[in-house]
PDB file of N, CA and C in Angstrom:
ATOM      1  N   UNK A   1      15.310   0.033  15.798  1.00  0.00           N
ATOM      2  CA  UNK A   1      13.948  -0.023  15.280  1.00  0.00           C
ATOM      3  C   UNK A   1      13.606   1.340  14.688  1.00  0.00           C
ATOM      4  N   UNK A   2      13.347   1.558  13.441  1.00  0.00           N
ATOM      5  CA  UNK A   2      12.468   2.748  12.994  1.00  0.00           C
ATOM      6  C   UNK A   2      11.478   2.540  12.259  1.00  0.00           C
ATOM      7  N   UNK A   3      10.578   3.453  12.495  1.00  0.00           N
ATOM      8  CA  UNK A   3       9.225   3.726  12.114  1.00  0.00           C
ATOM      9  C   UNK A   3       9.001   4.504  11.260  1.00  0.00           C
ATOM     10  N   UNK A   4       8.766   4.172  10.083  1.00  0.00           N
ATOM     11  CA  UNK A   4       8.401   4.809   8.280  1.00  0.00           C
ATOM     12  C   UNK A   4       6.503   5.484   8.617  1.00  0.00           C
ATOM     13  N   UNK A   5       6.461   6.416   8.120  1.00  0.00           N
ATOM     14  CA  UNK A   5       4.893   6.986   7.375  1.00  0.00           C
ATOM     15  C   UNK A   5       5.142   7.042   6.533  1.00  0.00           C
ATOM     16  N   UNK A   6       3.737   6.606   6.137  1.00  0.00           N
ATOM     17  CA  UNK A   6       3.789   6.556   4.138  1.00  0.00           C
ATOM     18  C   UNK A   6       2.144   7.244   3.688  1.00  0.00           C
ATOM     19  N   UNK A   7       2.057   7.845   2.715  1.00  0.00           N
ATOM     20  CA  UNK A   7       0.883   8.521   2.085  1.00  0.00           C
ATOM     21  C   UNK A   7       0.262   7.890   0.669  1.00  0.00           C
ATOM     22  N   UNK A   8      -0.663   6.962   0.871  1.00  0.00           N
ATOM     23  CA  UNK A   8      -0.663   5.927  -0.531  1.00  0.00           C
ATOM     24  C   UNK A   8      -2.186   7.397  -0.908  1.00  0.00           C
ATOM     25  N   UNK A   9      -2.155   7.798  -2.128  1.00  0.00           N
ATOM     26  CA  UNK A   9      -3.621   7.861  -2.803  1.00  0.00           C
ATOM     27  C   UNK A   9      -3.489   6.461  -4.066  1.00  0.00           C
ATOM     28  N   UNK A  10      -4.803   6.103  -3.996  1.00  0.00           N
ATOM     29  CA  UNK A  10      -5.285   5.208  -4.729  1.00  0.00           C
ATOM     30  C   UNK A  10      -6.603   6.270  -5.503  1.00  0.00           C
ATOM     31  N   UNK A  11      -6.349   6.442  -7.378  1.00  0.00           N
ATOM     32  CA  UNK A  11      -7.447   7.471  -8.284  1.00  0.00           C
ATOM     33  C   UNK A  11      -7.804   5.492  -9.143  1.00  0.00           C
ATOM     34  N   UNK A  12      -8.928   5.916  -8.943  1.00  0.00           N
ATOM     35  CA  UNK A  12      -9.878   4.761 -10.055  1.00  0.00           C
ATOM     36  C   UNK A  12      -9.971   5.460 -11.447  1.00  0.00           C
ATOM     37  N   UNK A  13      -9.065   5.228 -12.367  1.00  0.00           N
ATOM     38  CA  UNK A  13      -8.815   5.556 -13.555  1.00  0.00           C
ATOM     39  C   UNK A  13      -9.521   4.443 -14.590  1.00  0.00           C
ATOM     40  N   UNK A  14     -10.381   3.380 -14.043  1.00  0.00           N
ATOM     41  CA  UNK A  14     -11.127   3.074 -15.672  1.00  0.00           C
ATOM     42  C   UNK A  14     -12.272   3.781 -15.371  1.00  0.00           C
ATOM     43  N   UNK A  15     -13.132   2.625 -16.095  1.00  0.00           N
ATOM     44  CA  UNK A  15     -14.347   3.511 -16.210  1.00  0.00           C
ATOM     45  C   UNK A  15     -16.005   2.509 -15.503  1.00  0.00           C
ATOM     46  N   UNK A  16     -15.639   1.806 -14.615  1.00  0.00           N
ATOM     47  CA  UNK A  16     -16.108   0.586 -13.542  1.00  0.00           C
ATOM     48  C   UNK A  16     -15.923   1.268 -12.337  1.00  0.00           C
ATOM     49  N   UNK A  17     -16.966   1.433 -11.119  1.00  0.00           N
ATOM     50  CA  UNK A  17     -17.123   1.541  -9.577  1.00  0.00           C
ATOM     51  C   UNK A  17     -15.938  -0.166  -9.450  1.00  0.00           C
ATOM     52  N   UNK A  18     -15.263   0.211  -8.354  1.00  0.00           N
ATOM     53  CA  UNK A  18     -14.331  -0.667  -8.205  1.00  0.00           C
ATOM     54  C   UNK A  18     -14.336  -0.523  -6.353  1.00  0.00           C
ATOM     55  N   UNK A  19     -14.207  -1.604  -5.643  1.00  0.00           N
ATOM     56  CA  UNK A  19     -14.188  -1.501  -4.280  1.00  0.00           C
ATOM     57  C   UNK A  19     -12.660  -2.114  -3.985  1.00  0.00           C
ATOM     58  N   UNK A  20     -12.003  -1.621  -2.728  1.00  0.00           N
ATOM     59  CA  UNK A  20     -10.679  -2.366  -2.764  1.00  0.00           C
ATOM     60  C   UNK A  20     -11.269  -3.358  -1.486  1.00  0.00           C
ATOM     61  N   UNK A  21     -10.839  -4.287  -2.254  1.00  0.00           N
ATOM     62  CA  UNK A  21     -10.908  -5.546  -0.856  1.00  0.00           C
ATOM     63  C   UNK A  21     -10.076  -5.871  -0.393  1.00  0.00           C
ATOM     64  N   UNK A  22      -8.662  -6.108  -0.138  1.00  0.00           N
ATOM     65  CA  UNK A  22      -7.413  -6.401   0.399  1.00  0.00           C
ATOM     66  C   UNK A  22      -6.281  -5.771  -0.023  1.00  0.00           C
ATOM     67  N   UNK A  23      -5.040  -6.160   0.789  1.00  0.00           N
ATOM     68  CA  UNK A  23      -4.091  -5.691   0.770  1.00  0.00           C
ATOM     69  C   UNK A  23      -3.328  -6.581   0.870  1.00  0.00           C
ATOM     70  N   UNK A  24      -1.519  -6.545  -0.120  1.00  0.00           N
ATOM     71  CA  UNK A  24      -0.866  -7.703   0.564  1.00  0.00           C
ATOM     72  C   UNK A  24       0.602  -6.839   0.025  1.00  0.00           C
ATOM     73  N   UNK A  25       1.371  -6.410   1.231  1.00  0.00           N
ATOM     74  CA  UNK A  25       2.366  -5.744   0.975  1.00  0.00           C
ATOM     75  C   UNK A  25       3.942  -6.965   1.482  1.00  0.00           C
ATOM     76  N   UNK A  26       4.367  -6.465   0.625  1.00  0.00           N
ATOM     77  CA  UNK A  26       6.098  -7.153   0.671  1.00  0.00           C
ATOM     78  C   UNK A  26       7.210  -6.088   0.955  1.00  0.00           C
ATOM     79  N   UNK A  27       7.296  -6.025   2.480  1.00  0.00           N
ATOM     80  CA  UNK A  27       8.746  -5.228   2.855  1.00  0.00           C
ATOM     81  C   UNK A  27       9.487  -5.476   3.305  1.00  0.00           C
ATOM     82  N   UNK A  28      10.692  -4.645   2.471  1.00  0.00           N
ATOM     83  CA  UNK A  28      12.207  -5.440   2.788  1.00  0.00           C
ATOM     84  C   UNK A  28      12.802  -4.269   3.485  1.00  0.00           C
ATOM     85  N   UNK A  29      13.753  -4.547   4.120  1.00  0.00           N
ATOM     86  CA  UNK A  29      14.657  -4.241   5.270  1.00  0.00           C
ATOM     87  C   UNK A  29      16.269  -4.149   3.996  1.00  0.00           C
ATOM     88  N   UNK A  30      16.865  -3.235   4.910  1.00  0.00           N
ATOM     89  CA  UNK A  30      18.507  -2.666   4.416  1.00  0.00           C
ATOM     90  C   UNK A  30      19.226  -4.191   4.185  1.00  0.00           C
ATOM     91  N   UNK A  31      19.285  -5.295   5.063  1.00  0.00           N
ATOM     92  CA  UNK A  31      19.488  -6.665   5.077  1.00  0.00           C
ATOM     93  C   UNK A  31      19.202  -7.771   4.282  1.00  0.00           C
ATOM     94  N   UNK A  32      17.783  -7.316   3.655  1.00  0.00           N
ATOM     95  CA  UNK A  32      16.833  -8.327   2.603  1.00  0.00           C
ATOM     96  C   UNK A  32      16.351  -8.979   3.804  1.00  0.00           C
ATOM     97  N   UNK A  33      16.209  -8.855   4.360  1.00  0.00           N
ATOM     98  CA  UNK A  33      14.753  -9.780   5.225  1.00  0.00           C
ATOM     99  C   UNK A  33      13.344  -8.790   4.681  1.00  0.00           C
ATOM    100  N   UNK A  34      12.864 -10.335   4.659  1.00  0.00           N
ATOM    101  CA  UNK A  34      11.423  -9.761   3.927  1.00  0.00           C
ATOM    102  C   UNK A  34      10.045 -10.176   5.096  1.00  0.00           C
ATOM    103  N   UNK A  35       9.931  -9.082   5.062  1.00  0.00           N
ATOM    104  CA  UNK A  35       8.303  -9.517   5.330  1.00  0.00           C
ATOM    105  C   UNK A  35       7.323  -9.147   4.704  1.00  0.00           C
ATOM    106  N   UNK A  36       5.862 -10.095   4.145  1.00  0.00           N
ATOM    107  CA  UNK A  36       4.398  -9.776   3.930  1.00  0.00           C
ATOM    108  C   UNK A  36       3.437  -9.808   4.962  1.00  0.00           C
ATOM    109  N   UNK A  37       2.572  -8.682   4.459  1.00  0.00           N
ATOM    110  CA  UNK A  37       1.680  -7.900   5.377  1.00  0.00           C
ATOM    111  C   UNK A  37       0.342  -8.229   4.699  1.00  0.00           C
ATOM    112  N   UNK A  38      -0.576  -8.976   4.909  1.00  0.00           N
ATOM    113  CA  UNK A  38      -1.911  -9.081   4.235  1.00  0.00           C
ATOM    114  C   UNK A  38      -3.084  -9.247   5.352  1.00  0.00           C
ATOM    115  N   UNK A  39      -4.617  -8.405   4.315  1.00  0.00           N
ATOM    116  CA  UNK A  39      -5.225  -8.071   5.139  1.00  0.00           C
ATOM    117  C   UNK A  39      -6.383  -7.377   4.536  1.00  0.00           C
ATOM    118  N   UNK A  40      -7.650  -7.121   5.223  1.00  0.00           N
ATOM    119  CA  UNK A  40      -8.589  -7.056   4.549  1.00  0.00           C
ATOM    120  C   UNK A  40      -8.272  -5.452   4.495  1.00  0.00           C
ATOM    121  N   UNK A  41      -8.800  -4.599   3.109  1.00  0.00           N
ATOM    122  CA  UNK A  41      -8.663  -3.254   2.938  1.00  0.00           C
ATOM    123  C   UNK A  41      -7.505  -2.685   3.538  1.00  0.00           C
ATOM    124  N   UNK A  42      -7.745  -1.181   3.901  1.00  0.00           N
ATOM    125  CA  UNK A  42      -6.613   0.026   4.194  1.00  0.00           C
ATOM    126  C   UNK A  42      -7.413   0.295   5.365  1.00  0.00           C
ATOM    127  N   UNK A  43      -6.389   0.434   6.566  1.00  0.00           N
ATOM    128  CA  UNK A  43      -6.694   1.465   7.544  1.00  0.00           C
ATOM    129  C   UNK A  43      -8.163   0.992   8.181  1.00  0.00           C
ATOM    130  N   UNK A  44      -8.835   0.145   8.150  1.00  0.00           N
ATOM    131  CA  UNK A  44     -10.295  -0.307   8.736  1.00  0.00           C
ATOM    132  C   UNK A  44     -11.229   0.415   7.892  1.00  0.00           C
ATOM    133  N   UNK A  45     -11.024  -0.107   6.341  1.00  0.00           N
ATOM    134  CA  UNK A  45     -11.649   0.361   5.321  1.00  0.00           C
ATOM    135  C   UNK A  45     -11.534   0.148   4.025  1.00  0.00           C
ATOM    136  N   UNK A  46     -12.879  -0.225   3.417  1.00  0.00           N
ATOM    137  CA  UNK A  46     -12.818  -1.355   2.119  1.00  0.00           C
ATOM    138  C   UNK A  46     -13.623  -0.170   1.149  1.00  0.00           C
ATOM    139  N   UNK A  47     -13.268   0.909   0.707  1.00  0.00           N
ATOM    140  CA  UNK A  47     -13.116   2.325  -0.003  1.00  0.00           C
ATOM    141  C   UNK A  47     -13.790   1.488  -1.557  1.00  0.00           C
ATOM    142  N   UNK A  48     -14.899   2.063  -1.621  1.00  0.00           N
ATOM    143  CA  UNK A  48     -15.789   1.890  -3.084  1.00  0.00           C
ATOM    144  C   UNK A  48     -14.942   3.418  -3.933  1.00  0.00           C
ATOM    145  N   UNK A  49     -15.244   3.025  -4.984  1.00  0.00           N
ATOM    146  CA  UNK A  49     -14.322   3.986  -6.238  1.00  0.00           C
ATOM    147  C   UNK A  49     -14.856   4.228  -7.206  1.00  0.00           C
ATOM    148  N   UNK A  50     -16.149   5.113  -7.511  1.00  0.00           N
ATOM    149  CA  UNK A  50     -16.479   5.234  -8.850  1.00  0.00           C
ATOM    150  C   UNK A  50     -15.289   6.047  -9.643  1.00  0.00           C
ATOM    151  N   UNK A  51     -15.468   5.697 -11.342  1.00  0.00           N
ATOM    152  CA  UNK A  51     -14.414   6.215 -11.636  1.00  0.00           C
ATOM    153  C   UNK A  51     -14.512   8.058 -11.590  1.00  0.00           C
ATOM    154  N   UNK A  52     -12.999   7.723 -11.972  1.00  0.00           N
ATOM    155  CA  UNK A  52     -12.031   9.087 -11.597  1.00  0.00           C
ATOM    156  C   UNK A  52     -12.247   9.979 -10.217  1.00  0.00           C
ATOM    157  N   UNK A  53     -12.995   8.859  -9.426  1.00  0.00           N
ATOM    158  CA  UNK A  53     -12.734   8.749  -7.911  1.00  0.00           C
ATOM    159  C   UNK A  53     -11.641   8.306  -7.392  1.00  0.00           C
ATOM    160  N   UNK A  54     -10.904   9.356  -6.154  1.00  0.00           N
ATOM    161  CA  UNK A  54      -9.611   8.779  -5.090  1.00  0.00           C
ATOM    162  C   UNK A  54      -9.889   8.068  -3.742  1.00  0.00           C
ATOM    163  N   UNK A  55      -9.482   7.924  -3.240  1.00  0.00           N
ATOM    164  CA  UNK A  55      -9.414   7.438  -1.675  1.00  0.00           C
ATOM    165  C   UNK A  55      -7.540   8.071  -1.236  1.00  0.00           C
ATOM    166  N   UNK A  56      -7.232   8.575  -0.246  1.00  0.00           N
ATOM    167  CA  UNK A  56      -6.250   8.977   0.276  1.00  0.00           C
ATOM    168  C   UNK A  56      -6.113   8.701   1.967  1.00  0.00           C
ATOM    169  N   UNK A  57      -4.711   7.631   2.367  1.00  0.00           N
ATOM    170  CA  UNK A  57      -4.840   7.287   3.521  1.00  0.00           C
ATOM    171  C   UNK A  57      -3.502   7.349   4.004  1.00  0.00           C
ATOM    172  N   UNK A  58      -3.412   7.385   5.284  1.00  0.00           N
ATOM    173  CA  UNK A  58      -1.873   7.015   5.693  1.00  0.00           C
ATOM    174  C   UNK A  58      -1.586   5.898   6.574  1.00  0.00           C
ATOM    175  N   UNK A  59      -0.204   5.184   6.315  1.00  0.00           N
ATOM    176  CA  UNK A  59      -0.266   4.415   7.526  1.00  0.00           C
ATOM    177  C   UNK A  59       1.340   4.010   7.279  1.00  0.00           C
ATOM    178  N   UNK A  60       2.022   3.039   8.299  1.00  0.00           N
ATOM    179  CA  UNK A  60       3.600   2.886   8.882  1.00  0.00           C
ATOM    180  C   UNK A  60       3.741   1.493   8.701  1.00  0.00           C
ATOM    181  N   UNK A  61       4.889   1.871   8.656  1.00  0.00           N
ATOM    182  CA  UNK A  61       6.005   0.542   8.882  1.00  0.00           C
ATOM    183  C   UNK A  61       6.985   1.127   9.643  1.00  0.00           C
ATOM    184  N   UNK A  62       7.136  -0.427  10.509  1.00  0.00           N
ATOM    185  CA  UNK A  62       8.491  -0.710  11.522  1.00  0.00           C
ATOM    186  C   UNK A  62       9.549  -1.578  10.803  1.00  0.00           C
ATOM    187  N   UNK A  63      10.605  -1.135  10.612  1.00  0.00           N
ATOM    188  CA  UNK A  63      11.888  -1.723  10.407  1.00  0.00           C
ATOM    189  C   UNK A  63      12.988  -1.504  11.488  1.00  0.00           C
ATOM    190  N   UNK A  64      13.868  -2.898  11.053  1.00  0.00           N
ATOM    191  CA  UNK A  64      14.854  -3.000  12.258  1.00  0.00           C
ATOM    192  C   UNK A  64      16.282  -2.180  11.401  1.00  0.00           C
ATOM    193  N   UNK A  65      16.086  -1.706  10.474  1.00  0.00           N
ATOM    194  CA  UNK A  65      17.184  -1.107   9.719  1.00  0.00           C
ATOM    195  C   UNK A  65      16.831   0.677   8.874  1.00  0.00           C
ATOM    196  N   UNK A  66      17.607   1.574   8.648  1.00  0.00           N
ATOM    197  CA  UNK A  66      17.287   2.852   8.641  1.00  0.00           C
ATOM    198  C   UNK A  66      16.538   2.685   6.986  1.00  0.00           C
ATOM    199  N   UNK A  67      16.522   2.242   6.054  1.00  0.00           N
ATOM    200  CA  UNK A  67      16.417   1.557   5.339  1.00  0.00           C
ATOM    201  C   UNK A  67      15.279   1.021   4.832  1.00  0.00           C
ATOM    202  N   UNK A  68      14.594   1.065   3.840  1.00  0.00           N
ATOM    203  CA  UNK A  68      13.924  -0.647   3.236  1.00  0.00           C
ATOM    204  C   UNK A  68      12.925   0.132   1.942  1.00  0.00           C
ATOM    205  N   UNK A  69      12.437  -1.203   1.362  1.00  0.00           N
ATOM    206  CA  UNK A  69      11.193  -0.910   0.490  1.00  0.00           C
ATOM    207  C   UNK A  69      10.409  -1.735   0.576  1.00  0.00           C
ATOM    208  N   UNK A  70       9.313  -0.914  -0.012  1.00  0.00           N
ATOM    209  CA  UNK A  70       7.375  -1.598   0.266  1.00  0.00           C
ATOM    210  C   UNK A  70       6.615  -1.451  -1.353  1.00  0.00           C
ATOM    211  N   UNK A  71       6.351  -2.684  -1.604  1.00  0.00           N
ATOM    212  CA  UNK A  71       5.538  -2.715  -2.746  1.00  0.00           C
ATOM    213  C   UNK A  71       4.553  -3.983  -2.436  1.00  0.00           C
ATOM    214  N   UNK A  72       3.480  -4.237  -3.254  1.00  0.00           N
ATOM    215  CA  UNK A  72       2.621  -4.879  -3.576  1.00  0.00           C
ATOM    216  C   UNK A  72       1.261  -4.938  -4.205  1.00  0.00           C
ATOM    217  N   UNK A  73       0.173  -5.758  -3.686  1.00  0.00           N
ATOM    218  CA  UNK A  73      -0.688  -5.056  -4.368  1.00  0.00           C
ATOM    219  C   UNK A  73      -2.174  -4.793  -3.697  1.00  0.00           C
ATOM    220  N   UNK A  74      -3.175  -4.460  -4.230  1.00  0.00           N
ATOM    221  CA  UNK A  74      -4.666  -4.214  -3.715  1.00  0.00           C
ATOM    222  C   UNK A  74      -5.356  -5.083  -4.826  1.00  0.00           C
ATOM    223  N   UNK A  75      -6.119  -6.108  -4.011  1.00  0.00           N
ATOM    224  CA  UNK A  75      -7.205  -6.699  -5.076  1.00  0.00           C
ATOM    225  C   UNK A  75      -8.550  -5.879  -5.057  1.00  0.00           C
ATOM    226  N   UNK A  76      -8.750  -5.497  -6.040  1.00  0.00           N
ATOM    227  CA  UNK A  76     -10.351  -4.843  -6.213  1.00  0.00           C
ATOM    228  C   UNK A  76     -10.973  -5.682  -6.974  1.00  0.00           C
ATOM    229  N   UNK A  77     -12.272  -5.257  -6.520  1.00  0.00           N
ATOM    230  CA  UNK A  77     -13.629  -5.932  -6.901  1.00  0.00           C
ATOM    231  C   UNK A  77     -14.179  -5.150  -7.918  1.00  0.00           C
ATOM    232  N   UNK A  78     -14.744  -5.609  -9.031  1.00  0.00           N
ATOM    233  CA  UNK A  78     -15.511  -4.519 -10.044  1.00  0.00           C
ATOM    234  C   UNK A  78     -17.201  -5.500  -9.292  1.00  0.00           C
ATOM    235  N   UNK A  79     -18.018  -4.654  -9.818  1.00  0.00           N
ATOM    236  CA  UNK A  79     -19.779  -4.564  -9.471  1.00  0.00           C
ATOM    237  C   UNK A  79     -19.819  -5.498 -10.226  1.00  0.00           C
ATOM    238  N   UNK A  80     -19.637  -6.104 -10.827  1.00  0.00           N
ATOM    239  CA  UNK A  80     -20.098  -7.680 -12.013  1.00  0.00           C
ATOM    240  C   UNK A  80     -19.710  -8.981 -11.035  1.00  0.00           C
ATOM    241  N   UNK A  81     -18.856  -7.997  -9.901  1.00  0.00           N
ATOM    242  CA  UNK A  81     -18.149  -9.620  -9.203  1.00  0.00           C
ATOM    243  C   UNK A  81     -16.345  -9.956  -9.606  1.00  0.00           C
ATOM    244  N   UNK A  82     -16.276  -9.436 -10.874  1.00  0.00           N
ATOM    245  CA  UNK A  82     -14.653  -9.742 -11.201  1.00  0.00           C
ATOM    246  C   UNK A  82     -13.887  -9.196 -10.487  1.00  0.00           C
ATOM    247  N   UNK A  83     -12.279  -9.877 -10.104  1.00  0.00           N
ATOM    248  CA  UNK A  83     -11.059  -9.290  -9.568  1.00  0.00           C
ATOM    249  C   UNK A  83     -10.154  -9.437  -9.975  1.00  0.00           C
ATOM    250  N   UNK A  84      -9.364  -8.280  -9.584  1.00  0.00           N
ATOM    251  CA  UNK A  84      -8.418  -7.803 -10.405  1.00  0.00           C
ATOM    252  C   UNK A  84      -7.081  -7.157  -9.236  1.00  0.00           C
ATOM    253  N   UNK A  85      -5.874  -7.506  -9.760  1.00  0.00           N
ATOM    254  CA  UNK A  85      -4.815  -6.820  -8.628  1.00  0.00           C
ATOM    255  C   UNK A  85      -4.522  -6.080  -9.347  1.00  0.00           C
ATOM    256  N   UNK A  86      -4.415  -4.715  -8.739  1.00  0.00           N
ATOM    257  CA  UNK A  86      -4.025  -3.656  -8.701  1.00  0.00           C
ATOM    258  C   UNK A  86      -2.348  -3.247  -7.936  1.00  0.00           C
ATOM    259  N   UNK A  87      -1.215  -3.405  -9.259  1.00  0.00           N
ATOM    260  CA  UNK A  87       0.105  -3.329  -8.491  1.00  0.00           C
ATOM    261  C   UNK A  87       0.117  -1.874  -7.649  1.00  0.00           C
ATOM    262  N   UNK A  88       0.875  -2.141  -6.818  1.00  0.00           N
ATOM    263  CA  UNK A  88       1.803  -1.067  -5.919  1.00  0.00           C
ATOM    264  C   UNK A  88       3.232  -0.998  -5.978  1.00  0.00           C
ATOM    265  N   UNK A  89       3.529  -0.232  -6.707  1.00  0.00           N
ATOM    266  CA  UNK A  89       5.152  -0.082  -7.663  1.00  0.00           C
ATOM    267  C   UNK A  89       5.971   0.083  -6.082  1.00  0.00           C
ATOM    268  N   UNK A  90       6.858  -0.473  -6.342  1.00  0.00           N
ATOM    269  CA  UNK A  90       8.005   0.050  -4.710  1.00  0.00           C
ATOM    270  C   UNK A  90       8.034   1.236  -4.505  1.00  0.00           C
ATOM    271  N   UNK A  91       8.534   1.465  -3.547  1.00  0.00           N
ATOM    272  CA  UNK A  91       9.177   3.109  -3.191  1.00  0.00           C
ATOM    273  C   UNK A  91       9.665   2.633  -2.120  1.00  0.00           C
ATOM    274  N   UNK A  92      10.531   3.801  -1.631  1.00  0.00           N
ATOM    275  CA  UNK A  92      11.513   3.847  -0.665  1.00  0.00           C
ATOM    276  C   UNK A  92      11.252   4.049   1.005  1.00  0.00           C
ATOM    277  N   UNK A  93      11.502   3.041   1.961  1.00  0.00           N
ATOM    278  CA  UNK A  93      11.751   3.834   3.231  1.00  0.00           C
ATOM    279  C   UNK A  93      12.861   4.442   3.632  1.00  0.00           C
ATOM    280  N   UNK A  94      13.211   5.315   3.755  1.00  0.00           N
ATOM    281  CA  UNK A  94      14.615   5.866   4.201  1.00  0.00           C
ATOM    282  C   UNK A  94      14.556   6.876   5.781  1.00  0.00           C
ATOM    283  N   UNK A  95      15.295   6.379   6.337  1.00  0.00           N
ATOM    284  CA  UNK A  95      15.718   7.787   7.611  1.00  0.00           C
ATOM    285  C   UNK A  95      15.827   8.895   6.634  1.00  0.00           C
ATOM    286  N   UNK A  96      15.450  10.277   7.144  1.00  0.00           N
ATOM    287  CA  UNK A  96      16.244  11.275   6.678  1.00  0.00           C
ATOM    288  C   UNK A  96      17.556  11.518   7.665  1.00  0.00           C
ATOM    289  N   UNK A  97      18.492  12.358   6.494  1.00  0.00           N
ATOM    290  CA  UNK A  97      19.656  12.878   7.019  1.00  0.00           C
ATOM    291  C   UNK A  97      19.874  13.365   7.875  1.00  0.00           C
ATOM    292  N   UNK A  98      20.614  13.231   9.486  1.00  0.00           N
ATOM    293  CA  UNK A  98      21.121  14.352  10.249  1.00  0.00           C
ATOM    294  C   UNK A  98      22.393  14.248  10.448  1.00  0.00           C
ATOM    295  N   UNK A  99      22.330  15.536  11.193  1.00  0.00           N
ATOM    296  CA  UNK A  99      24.366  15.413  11.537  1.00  0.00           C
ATOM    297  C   UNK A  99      23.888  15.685  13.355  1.00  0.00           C
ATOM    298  N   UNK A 100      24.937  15.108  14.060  1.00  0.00           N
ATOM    299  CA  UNK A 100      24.859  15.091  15.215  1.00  0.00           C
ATOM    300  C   UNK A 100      25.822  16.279  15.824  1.00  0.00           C
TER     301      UNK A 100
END
């Protein structure tokens, strides 16, 4: 079993107050076993965004392999009511290197 930290910032780059309302992540393991993770906001928090406003949070994943990647996405809300997903490009979990 290992345990990944990860450091997401999310910058509101149009030009709309945008709130994130969910989350729905897809992580894979060294094996390809996949699991999705969905759920309301980040961290016990649904982060309003005027623009060229950030939000910056951290949080983990458990894998059964040294291994894996995490992508998906965040649906935000614009103030009119519209939604919109917001991708989350992959990146890597990896052990770092030791020598014993």
């Amino acid at each position: 079993r290992f345990v990944f930290a990860y450091e997401i910032t999310i910058t509101n780059n149009g030009t709309e107050v945008v709130q994130l309302h969910s989350r729905h992540w897809i992580i894979t393991d060294a094996l390809g076993e996949v699991q999705e993770v969905r759920g309301p906001g980040v961290v016990g928090e649904q982060p309003i965004l005027s623009p060229g406003e950030s939000f910056r949070y951290t949080s983990g994943a458990v894998l059964p392999t040294a291994r894996g990647t995490m992508r998906g996405t965040y649906q935000m809300h614009r103030g009119d009511g519209a939604r919109f997903d917001a991708e989350i490009a992959e990146f890597l979990l990896e052990r770092p290197f030791s020598l014993n």
